[in-house]
N, C-alpha and C. Protein backbone atom coordinates (compact mmCIF):
# COMPACT_ATOMS: atom_id res chain seq x y z
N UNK A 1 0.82 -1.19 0.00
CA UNK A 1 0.00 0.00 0.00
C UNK A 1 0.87 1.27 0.00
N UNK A 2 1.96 1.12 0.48
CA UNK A 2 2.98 1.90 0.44
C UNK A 2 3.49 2.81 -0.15
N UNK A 3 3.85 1.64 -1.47
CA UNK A 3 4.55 1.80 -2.70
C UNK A 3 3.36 2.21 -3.45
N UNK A 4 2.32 2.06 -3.56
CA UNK A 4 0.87 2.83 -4.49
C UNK A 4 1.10 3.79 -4.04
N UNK A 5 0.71 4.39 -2.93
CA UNK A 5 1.34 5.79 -2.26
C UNK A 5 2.27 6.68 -2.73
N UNK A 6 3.81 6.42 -2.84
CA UNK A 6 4.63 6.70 -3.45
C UNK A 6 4.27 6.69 -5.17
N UNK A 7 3.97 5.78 -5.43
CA UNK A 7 3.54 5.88 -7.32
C UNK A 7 2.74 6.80 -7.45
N UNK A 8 1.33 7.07 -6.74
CA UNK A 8 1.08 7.94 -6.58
C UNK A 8 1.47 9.09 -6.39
N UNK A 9 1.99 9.58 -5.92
CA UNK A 9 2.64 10.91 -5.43
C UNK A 9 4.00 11.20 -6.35
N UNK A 10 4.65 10.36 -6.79
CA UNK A 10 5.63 10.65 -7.75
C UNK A 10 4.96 11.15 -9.24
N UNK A 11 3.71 10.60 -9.79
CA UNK A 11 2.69 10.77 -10.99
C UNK A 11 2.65 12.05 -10.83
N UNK A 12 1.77 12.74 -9.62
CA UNK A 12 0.95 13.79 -9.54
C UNK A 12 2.09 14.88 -9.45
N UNK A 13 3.19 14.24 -8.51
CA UNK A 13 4.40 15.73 -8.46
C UNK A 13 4.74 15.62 -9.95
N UNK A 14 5.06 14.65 -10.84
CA UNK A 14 5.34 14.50 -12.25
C UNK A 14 4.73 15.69 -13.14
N UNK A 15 3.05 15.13 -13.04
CA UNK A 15 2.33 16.34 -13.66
C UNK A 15 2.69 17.83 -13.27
N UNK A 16 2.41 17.95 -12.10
CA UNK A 16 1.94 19.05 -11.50
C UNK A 16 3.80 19.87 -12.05
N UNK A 17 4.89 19.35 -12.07
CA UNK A 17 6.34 19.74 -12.55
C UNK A 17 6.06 20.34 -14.19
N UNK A 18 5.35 19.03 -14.82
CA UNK A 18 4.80 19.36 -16.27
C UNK A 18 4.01 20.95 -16.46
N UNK A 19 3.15 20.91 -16.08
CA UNK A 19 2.45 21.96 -15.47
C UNK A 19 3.04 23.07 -15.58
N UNK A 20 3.56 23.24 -14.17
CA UNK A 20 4.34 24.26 -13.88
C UNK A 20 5.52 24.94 -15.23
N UNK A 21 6.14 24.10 -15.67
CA UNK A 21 7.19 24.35 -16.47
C UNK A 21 6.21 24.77 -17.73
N UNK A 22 4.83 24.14 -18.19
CA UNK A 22 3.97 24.88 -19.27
C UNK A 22 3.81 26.34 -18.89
N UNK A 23 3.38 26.53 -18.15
CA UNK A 23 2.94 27.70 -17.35
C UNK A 23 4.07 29.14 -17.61
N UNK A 24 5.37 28.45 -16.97
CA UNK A 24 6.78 29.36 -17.05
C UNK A 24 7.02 29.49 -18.28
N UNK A 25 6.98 28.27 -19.27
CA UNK A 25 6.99 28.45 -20.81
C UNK A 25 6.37 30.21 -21.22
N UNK A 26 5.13 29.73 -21.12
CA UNK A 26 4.05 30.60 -21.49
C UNK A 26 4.41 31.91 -21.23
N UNK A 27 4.51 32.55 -19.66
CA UNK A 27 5.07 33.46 -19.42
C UNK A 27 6.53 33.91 -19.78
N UNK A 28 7.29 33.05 -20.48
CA UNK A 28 8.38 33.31 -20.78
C UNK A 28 8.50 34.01 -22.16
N UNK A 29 7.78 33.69 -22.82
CA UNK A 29 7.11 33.85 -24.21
C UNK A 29 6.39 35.40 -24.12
N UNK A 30 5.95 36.09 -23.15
CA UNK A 30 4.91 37.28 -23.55
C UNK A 30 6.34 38.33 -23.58
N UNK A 31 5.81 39.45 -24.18
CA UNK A 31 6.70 40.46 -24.52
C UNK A 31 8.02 40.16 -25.63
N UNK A 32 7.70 38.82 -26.34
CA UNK A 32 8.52 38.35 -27.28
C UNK A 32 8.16 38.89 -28.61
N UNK A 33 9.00 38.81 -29.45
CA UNK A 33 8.14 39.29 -30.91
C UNK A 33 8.22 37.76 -31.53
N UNK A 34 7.19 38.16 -32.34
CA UNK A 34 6.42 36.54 -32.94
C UNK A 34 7.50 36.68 -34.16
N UNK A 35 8.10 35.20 -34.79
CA UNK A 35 8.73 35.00 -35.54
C UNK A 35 7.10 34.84 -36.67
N UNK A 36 8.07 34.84 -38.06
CA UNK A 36 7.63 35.12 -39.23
C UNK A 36 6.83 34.01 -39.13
N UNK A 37 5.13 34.32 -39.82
CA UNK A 37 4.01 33.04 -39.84
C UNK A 37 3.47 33.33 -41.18
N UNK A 38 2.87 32.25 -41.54
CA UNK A 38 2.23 32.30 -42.73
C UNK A 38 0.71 32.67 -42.82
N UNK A 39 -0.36 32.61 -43.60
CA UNK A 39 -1.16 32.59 -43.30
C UNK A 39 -1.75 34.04 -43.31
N UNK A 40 -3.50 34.13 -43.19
CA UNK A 40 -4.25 35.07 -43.11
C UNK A 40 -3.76 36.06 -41.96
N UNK A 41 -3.61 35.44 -40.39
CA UNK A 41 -3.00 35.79 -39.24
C UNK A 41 -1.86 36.16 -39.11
N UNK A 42 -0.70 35.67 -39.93
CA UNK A 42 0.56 36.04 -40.35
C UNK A 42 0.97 37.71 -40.58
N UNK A 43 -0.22 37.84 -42.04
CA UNK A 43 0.09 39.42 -42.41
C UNK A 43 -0.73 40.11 -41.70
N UNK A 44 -2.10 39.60 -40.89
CA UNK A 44 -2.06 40.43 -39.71
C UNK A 44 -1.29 40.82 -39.05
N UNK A 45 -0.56 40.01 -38.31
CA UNK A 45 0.06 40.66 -37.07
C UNK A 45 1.58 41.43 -38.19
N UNK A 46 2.01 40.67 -39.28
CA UNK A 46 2.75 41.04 -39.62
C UNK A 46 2.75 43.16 -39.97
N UNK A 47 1.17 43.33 -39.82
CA UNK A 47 0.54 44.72 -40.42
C UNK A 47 0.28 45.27 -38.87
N UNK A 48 0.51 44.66 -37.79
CA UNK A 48 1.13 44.67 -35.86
C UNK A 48 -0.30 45.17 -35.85
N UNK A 49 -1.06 44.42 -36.14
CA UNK A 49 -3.15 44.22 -36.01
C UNK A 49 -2.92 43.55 -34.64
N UNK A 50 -3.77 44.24 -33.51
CA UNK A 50 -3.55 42.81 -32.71
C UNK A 50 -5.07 41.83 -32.66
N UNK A 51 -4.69 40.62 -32.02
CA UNK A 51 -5.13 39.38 -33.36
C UNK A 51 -5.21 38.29 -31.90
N UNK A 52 -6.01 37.47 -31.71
CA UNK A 52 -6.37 36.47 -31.14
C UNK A 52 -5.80 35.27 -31.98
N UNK A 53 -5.02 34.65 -31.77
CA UNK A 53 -4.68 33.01 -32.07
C UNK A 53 -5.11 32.19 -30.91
N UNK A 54 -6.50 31.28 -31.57
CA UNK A 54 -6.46 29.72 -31.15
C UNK A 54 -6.12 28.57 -31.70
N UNK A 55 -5.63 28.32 -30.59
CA UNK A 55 -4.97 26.51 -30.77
C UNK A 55 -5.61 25.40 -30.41
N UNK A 56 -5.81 24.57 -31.13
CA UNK A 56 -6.90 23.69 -30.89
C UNK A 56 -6.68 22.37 -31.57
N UNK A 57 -7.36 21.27 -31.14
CA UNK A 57 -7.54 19.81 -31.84
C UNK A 57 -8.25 19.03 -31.48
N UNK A 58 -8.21 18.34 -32.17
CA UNK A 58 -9.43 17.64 -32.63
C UNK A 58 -9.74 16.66 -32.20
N UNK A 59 -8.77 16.02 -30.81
CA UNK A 59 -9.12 15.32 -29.95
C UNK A 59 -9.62 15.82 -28.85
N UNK A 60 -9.15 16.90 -28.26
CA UNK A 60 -8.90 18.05 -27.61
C UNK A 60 -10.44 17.94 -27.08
N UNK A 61 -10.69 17.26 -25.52
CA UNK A 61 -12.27 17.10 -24.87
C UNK A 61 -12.63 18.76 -24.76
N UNK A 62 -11.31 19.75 -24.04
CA UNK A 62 -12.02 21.04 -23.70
C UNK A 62 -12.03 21.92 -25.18
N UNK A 63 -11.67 21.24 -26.46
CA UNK A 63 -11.91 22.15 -27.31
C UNK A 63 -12.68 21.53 -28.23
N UNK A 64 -13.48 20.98 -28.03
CA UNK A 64 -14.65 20.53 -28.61
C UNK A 64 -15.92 21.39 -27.94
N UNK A 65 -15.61 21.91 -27.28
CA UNK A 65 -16.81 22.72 -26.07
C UNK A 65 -16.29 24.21 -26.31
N UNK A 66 -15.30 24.49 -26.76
CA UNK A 66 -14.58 25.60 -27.22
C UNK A 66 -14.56 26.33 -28.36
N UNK A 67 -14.31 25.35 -29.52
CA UNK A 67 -13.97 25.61 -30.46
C UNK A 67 -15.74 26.24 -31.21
N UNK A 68 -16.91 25.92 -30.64
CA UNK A 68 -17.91 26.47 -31.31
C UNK A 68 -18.12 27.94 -30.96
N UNK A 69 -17.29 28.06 -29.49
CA UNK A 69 -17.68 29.60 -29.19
C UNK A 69 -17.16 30.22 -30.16
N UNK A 70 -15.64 30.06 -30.22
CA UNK A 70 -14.50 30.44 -30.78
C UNK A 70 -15.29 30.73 -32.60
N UNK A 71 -15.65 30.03 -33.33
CA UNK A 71 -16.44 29.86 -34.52
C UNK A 71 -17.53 30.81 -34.90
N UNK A 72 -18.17 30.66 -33.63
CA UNK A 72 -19.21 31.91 -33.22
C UNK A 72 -18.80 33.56 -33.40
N UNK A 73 -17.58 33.59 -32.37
CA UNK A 73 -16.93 35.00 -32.43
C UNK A 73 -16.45 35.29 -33.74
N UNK A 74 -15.93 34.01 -34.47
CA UNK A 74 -14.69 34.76 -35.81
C UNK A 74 -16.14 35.21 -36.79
N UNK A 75 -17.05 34.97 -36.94
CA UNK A 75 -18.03 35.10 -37.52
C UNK A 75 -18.77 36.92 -37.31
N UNK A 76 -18.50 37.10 -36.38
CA UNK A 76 -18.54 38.73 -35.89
C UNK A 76 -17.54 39.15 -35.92
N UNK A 77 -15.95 38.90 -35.53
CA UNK A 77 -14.73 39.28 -35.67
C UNK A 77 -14.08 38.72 -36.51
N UNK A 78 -12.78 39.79 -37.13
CA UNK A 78 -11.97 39.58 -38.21
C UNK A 78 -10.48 39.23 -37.48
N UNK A 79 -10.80 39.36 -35.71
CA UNK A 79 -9.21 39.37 -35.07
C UNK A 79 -8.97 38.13 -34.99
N UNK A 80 -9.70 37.14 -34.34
CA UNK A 80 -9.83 35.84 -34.15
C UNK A 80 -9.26 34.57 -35.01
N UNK A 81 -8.16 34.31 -34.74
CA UNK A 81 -8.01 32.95 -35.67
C UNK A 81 -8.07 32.12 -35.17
N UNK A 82 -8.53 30.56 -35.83
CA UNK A 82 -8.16 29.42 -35.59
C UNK A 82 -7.24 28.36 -35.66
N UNK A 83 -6.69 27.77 -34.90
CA UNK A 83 -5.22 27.28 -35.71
C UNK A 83 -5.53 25.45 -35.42
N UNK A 84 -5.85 24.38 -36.06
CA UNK A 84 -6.13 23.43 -35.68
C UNK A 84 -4.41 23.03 -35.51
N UNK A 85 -3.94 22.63 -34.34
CA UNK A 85 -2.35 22.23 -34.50
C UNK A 85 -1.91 20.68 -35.19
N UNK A 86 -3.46 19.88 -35.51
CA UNK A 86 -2.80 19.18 -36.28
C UNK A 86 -2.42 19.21 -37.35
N UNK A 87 -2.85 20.54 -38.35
CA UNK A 87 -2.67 20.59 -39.72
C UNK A 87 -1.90 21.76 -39.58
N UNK A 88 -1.30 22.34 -38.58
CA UNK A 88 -0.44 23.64 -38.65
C UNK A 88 0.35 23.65 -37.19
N UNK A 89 1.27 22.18 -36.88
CA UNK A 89 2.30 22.46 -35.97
C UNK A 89 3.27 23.22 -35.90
N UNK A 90 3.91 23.49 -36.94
CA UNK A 90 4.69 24.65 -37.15
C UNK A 90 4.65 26.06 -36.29
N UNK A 91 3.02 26.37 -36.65
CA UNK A 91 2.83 27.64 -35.77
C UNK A 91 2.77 27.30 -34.14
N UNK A 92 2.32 26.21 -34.23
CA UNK A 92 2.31 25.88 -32.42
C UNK A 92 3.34 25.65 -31.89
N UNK A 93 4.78 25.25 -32.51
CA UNK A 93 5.93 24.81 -32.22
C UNK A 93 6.57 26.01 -32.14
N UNK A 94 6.34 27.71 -33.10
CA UNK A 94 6.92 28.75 -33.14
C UNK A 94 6.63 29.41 -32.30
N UNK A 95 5.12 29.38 -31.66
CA UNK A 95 5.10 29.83 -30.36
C UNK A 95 4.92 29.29 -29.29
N UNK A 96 5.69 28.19 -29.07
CA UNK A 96 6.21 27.24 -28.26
C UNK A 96 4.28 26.73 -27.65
N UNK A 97 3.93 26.80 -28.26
CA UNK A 97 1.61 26.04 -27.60
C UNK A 97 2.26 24.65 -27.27
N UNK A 98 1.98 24.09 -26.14
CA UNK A 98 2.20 22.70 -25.59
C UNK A 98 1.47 21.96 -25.83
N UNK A 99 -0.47 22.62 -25.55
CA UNK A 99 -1.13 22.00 -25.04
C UNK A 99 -2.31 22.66 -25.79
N UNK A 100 -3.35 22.07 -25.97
CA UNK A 100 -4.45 22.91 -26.50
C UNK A 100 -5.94 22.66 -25.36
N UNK A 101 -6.60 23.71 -25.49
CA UNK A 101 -6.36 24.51 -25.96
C UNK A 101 -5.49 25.68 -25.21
N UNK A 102 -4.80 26.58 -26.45
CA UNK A 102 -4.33 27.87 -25.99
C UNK A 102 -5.09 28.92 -26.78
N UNK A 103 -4.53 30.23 -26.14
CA UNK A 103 -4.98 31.63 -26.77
C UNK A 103 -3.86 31.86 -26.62
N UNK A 104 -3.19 32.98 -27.74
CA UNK A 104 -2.17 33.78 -27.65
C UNK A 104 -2.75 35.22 -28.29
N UNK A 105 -2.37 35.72 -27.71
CA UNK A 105 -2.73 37.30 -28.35
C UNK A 105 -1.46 37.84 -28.87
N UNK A 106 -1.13 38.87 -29.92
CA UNK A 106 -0.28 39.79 -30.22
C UNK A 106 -0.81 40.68 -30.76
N UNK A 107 0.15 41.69 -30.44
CA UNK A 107 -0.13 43.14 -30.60
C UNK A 107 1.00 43.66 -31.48
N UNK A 108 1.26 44.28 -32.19
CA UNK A 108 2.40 44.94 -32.93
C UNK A 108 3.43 44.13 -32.85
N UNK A 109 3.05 42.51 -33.52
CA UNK A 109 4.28 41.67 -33.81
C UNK A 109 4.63 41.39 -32.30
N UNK A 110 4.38 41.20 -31.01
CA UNK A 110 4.46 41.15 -29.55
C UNK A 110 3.50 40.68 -29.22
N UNK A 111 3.84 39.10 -28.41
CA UNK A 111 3.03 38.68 -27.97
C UNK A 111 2.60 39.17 -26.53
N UNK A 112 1.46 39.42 -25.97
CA UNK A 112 0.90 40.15 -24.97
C UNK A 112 0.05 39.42 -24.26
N UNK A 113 -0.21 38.36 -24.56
CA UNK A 113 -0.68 37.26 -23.33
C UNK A 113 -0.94 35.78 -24.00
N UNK A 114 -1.06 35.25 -23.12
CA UNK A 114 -0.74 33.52 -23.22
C UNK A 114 -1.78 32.96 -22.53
N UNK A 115 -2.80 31.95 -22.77
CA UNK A 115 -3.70 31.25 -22.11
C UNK A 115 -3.51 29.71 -22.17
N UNK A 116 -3.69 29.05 -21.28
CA UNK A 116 -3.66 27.65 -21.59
C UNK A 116 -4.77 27.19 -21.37
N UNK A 117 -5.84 26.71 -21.51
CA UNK A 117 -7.16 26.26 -20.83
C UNK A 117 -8.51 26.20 -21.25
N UNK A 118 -9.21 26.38 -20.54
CA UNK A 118 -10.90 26.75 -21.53
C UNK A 118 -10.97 27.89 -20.43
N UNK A 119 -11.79 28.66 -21.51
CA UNK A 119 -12.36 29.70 -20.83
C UNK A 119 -13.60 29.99 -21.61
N UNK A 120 -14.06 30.71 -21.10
CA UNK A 120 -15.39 31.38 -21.27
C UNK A 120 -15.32 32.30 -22.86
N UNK A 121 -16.86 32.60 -22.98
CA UNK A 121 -16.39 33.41 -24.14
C UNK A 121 -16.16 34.85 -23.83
N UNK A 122 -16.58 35.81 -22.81
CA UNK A 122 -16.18 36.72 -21.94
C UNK A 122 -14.76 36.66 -21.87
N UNK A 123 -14.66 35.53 -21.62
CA UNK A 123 -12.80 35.75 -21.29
C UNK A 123 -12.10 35.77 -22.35
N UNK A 124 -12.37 34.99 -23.96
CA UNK A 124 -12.35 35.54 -24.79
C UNK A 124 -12.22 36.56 -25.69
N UNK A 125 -13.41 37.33 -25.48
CA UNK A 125 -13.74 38.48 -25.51
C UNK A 125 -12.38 39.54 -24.73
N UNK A 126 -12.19 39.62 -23.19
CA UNK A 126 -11.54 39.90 -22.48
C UNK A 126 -9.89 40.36 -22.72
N UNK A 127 -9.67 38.72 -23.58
CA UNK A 127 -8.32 38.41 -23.95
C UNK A 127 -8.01 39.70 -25.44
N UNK A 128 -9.00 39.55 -26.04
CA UNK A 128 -8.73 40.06 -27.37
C UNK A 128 -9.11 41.43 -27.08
N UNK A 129 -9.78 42.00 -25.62
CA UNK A 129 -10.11 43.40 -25.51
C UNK A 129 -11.25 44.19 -25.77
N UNK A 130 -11.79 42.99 -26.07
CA UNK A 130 -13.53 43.67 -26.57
C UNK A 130 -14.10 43.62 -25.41
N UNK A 131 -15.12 44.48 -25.23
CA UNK A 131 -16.50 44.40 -24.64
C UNK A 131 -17.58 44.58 -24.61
């Protein structure tokens, strides 16, 4: 019973290390300038539009519950992108996205915040500055 104990607790400090080091990633990343991207979102930010990037897939349980808000908004907004990371790792690898879902925002070629998670569409909203 011991040793479950210990397996236990070595897993969860495991994650929770994983975690943490996503987290520091993320924050390590804001106030960076975004390397060169392709794409509709690309010569946005490349034109320093600031611009909502989501990251998302298609296994992804919290972005299946996500991704319709997200669909919803780009449909009223032109800031909003979608980035499915299985057909566009590249961009998720350039701005180091671990995990989906993320939000990244940039502003004048500068990234200005980092999300990892689900959120709301308010927070959404929030992230990209609307209200």
């Amino acid at each position: 019973m011991v040793v479950v104990g210990i397996i236990i607790a070595v897993i969860i400090g495991g994650f929770t290390i994983l975690q943490l080091s996503m987290i520091l990633r993320m924050k390590l990343k804001k106030g960076k300038k975004v390397p060169s991207l392709g794409g509709a979102y690309g010569r946005r930010i490349k034109k320093g539009d600031r611009v909502l990037l989501y990251f998302y897939s298609t296994n992804c349980r919290a972005c299946k519950a996500i991704t319709p808000i997200v669909k919803s908004l780009q449909k009223k907004r032109r800031d909003i992108f979608s980035i499915n990371i299985s057909k566009d790792m590249e961009t998720a690898q350039k701005l180091s996205v671990m995990g989906t879902p993320s939000f990244v925002v940039v502003e004048e070629g500068i990234i200005k915040e980092y999300k990892a998670g689900a959120i709301s569409e308010q927070g959404i909203l929030d992230l990209i500055g609307a209200t």
